[in-house]
C-alpha atoms as a PDB file:
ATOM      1  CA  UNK A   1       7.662 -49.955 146.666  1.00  0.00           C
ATOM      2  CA  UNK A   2       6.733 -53.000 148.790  1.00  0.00           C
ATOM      3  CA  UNK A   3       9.502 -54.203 151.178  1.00  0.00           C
ATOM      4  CA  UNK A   4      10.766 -57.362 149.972  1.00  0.00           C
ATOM      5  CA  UNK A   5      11.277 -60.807 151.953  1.00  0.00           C
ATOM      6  CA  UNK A   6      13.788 -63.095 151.273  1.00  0.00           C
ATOM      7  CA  UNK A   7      13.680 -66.820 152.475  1.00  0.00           C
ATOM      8  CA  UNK A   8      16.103 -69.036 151.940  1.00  0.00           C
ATOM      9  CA  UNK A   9      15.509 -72.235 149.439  1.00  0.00           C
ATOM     10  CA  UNK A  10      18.614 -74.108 150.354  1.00  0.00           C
ATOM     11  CA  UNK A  11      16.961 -74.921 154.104  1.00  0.00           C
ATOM     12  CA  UNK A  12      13.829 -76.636 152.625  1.00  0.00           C
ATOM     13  CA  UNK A  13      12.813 -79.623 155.142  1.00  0.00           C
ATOM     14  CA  UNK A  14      13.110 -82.917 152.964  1.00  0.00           C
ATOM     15  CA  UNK A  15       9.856 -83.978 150.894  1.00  0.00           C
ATOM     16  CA  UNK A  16       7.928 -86.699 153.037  1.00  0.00           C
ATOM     17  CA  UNK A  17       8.016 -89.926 151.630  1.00  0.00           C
ATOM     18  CA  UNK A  18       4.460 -91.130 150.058  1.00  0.00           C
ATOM     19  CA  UNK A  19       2.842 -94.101 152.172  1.00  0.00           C
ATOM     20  CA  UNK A  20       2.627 -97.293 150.486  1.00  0.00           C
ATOM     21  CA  UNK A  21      -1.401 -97.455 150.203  1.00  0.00           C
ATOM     22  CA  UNK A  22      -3.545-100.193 149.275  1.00  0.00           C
ATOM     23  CA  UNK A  23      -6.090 -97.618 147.582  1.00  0.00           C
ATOM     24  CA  UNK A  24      -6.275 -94.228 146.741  1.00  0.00           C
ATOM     25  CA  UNK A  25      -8.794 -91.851 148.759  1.00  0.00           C
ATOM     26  CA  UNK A  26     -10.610 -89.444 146.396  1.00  0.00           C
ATOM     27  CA  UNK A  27     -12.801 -86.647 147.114  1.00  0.00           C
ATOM     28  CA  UNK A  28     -15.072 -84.814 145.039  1.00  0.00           C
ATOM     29  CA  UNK A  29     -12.201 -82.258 143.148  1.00  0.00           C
ATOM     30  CA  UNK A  30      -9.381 -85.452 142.788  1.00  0.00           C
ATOM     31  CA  UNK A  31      -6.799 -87.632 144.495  1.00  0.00           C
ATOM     32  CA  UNK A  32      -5.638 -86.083 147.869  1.00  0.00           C
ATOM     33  CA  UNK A  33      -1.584 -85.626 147.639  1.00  0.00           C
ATOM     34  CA  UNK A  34      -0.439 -86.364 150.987  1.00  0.00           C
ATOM     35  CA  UNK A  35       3.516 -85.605 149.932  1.00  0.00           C
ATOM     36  CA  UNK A  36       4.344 -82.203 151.428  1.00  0.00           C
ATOM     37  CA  UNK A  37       7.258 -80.632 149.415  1.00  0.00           C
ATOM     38  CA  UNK A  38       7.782 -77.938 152.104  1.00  0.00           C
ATOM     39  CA  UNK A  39       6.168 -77.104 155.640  1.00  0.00           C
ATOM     40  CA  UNK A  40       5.462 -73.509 155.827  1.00  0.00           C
ATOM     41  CA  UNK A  41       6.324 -73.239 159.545  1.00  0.00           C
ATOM     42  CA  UNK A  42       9.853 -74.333 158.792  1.00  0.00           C
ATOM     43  CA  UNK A  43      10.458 -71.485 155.793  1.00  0.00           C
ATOM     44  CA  UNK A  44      13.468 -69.491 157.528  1.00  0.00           C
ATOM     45  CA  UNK A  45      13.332 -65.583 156.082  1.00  0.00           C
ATOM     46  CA  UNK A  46      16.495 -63.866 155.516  1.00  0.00           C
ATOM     47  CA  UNK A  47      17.327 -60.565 156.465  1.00  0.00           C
ATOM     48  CA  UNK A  48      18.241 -57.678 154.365  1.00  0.00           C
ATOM     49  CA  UNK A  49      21.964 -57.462 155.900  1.00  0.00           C
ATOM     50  CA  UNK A  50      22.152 -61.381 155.129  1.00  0.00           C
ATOM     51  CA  UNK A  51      21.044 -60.842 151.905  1.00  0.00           C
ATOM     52  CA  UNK A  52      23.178 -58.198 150.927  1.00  0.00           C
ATOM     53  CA  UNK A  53      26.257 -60.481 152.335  1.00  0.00           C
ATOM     54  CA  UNK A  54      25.145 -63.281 150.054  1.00  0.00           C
ATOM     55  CA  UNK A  55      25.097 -60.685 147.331  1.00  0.00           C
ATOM     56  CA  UNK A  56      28.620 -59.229 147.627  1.00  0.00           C
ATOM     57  CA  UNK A  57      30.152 -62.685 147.643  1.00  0.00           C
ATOM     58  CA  UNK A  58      28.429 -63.336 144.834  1.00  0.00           C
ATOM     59  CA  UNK A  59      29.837 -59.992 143.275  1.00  0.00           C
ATOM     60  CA  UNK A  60      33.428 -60.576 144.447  1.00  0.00           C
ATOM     61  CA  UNK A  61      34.014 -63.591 143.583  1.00  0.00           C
ATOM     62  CA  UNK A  62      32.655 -62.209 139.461  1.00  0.00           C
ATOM     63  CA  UNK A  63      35.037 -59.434 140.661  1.00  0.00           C
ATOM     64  CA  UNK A  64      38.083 -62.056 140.805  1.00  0.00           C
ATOM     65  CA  UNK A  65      37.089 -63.684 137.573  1.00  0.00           C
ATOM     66  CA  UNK A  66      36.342 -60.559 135.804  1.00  0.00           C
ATOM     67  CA  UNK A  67      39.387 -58.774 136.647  1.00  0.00           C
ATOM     68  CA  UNK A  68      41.801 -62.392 136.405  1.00  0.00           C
ATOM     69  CA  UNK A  69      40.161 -62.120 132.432  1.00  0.00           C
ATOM     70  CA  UNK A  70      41.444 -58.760 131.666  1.00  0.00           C
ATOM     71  CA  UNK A  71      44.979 -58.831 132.917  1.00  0.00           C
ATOM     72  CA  UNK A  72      45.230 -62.430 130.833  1.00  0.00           C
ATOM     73  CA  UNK A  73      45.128 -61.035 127.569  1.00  0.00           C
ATOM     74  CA  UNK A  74      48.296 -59.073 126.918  1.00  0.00           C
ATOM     75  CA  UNK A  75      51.686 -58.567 129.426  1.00  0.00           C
ATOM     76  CA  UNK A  76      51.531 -54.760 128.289  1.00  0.00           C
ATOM     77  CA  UNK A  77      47.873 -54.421 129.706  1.00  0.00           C
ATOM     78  CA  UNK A  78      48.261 -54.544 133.385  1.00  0.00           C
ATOM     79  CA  UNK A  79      45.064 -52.973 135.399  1.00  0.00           C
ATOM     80  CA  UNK A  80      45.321 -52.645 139.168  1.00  0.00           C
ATOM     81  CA  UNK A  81      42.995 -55.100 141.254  1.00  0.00           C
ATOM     82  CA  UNK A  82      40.468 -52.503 143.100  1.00  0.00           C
ATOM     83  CA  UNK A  83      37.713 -54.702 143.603  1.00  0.00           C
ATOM     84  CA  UNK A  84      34.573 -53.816 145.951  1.00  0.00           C
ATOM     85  CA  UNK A  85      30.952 -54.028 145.694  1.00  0.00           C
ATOM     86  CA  UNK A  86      27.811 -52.075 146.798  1.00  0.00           C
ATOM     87  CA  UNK A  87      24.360 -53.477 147.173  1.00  0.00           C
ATOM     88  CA  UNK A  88      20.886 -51.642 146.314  1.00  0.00           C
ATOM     89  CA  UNK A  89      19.170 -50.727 150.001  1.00  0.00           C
ATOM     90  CA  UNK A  90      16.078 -51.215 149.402  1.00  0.00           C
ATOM     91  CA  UNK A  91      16.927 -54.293 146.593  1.00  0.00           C
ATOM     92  CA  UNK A  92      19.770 -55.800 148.654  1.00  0.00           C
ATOM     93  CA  UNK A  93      19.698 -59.091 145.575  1.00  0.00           C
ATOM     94  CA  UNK A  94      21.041 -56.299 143.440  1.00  0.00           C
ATOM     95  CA  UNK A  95      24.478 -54.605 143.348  1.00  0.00           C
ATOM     96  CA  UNK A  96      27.547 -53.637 141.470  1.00  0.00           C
ATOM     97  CA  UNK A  97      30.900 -54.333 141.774  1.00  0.00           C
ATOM     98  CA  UNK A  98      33.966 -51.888 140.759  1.00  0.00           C
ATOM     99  CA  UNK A  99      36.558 -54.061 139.193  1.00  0.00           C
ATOM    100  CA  UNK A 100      39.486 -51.706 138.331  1.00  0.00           C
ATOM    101  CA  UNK A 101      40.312 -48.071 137.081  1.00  0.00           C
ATOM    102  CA  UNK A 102      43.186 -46.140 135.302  1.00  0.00           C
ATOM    103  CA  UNK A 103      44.320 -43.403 133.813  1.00  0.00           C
ATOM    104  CA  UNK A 104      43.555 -42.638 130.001  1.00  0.00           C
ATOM    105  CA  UNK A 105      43.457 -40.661 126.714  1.00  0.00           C
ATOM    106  CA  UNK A 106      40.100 -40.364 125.250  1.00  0.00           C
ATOM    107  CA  UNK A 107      39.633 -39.382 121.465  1.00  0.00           C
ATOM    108  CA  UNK A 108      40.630 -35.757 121.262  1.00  0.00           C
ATOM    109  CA  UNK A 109      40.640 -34.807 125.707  1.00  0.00           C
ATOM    110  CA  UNK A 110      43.068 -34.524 128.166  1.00  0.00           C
ATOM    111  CA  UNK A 111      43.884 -37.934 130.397  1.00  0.00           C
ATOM    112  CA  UNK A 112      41.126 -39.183 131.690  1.00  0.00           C
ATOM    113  CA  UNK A 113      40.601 -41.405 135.052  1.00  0.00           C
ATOM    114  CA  UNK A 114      38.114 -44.019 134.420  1.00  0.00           C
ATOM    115  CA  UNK A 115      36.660 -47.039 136.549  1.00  0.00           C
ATOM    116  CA  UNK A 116      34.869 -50.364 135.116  1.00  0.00           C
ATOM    117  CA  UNK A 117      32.125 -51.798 136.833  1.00  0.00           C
ATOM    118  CA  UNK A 118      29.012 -54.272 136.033  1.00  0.00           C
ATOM    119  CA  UNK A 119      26.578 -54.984 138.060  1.00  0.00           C
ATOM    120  CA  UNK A 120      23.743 -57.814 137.906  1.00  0.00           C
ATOM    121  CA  UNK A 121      21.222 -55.878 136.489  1.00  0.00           C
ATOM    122  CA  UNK A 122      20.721 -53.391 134.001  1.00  0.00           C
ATOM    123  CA  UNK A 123      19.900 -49.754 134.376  1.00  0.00           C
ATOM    124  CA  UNK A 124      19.713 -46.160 132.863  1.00  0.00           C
ATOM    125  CA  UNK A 125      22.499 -44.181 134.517  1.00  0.00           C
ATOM    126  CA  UNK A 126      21.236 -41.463 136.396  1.00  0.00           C
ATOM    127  CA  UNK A 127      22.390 -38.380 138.175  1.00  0.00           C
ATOM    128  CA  UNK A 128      24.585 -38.293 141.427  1.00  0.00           C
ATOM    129  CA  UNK A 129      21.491 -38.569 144.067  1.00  0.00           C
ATOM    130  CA  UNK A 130      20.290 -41.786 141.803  1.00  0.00           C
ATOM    131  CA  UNK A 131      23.007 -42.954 139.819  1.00  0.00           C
ATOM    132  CA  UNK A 132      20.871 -45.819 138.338  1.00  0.00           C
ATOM    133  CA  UNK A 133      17.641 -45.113 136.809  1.00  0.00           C
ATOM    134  CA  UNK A 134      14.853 -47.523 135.623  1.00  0.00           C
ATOM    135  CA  UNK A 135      16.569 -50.393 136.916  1.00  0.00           C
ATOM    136  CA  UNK A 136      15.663 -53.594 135.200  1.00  0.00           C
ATOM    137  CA  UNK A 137      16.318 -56.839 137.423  1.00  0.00           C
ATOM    138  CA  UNK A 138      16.707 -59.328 134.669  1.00  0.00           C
ATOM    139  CA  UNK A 139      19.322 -62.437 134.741  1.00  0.00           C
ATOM    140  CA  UNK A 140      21.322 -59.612 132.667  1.00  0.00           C
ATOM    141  CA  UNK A 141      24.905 -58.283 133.689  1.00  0.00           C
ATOM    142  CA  UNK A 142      25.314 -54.233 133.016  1.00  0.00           C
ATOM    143  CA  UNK A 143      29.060 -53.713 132.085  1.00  0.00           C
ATOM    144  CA  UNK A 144      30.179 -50.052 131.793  1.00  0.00           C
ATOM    145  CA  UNK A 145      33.210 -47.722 132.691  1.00  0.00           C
ATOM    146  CA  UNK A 146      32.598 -43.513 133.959  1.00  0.00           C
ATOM    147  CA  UNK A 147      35.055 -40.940 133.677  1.00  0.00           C
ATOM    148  CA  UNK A 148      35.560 -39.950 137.827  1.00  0.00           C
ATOM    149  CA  UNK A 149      37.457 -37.262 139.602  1.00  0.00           C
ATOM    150  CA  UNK A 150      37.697 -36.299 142.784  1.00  0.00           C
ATOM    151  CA  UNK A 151      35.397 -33.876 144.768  1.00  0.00           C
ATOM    152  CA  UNK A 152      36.070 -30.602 145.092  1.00  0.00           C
ATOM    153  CA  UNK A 153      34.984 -30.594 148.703  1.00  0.00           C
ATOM    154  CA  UNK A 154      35.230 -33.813 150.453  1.00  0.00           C
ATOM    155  CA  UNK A 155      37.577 -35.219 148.022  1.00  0.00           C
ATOM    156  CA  UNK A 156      35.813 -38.816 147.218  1.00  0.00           C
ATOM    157  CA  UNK A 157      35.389 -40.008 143.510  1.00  0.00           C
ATOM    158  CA  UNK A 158      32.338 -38.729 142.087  1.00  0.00           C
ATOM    159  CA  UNK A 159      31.864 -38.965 138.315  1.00  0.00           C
ATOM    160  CA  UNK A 160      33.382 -36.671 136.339  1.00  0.00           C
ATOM    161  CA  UNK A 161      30.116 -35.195 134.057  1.00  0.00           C
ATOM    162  CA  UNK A 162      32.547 -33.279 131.732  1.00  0.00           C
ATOM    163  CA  UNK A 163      33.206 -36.164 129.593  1.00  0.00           C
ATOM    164  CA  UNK A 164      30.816 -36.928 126.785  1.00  0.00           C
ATOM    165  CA  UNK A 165      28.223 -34.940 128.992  1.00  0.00           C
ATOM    166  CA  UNK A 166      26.906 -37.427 131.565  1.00  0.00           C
ATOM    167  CA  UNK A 167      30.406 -39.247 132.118  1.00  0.00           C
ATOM    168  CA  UNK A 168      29.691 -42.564 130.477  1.00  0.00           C
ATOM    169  CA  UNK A 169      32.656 -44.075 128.907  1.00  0.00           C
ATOM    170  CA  UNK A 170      30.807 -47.423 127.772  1.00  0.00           C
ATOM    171  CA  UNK A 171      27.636 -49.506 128.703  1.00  0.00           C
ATOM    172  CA  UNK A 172      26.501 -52.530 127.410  1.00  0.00           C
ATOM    173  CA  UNK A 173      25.052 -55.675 128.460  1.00  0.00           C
ATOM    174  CA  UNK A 174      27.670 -58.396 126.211  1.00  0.00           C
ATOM    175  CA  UNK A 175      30.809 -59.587 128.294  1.00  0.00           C
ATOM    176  CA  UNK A 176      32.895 -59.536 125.117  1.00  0.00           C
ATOM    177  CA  UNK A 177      32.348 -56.076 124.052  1.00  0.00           C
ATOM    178  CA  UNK A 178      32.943 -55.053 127.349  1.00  0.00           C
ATOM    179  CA  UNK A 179      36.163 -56.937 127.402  1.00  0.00           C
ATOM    180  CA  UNK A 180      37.514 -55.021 124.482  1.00  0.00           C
ATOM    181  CA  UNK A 181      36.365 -51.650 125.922  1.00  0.00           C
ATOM    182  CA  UNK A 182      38.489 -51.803 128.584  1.00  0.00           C
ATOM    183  CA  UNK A 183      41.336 -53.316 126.983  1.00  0.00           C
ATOM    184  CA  UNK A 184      41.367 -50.480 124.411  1.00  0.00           C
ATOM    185  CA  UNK A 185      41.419 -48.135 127.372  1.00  0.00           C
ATOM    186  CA  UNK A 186      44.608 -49.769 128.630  1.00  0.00           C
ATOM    187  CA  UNK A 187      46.164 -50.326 125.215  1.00  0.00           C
ATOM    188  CA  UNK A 188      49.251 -48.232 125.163  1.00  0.00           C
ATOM    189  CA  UNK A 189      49.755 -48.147 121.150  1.00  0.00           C
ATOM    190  CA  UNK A 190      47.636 -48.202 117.809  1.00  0.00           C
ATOM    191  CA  UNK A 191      49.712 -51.431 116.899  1.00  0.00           C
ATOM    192  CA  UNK A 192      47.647 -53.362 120.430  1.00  0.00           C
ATOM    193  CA  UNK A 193      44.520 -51.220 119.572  1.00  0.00           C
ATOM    194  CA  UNK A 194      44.314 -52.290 116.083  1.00  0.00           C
ATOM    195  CA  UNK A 195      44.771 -56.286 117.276  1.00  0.00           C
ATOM    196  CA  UNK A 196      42.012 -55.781 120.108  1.00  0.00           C
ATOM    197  CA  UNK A 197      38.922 -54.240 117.306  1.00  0.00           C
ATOM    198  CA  UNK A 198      39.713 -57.593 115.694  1.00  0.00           C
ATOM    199  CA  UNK A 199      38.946 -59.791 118.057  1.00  0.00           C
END
């Protein structure tokens, strides 16, 4: 894959204004434009690092929102504030941000620890040495939750494959939906599930 180049669109230099002109000069093809929009000498490149920077503050601050939303609905759902983000090396306009995890019961399993992320793209979910596959960089968000545990060896998270076979909890691309997926996770009773599936 090509290596990417960023530039940055806020630093444009200011259009020229047009000169008052008592005619118009033609040539053969049409009227010569003499406004400039943008020099091409002036066009300041960002790096990768300053990209990814702009990226994660992007993601954090959805992060805030995102995880502000969830703890508003109910006093009995309560999810603990672990927000951080990752970008994509080699695609540092892309990332994900984790947003919060807990501890649940899935239909007919042991307790399960989950996290929810979404990230601003959307993707196949992969194995552990490419966790996203077929990435598609739309203007979509990618909301889902996996099933971690910790490593057996270096103890960091890693996802936890056991459940439903490749870990995935939910996925989906509507905020909503997502919304109630991870409030039924958190729901302590039938009596708050049953009021969150009619929303």
């Amino acid at each position: 894959m090509a290596k990417l180049r960023y530039y940055d669109a806020a630093e444009r230099a200011p259009a020229l204004a047009p000169k008052a002109a008592i005619h118009t000069e033609f040539l053969r093809t049409g009227r010569i434009d003499r406004r400039r929009h943008w020099i091409a000498e002036q066009r300041r490149y960002l790096t990768h690092d300053e990209v990814a920077e702009r990226t994660g503050r992007k993601l954090t601050a959805a992060g805030e929102t995102t995880h502000k939303r969830i703890n508003s609905f109910h006093a009995s759902i309560r999810f603990p504030k672990m927000i951080f983000h990752r970008t994509l090396a080699n695609s540092p306009h892309l990332g994900y941000c984790h947003v919060t995890g807990a501890r649940t019961h899935l239909a007919h399993s042991r307790e399960v620890t989950w996290a929810f992320y979404f990230a601003n793209f959307f993707s196949e979910l992969g194995d552990e040495t490419h966790f996203f596959d077929r990435i598609q960089p739309g203007y979509s968000r990618m909301y889902f939750a996996v099933a971690i545990e910790p490593d057996a060896y270096d103890r960091h998270m890693v996802v936890n494959r056991y459940v439903r076979g490749n870990g995935l909890i939910f996925r989906t691309q509507d905020p909503m939906i997502a919304l109630k997926n991870v409030l039924m996770l958190g729901a302590a009773d039938e009596a708050l599930r049953k009021i969150i599936r009619n929303l």
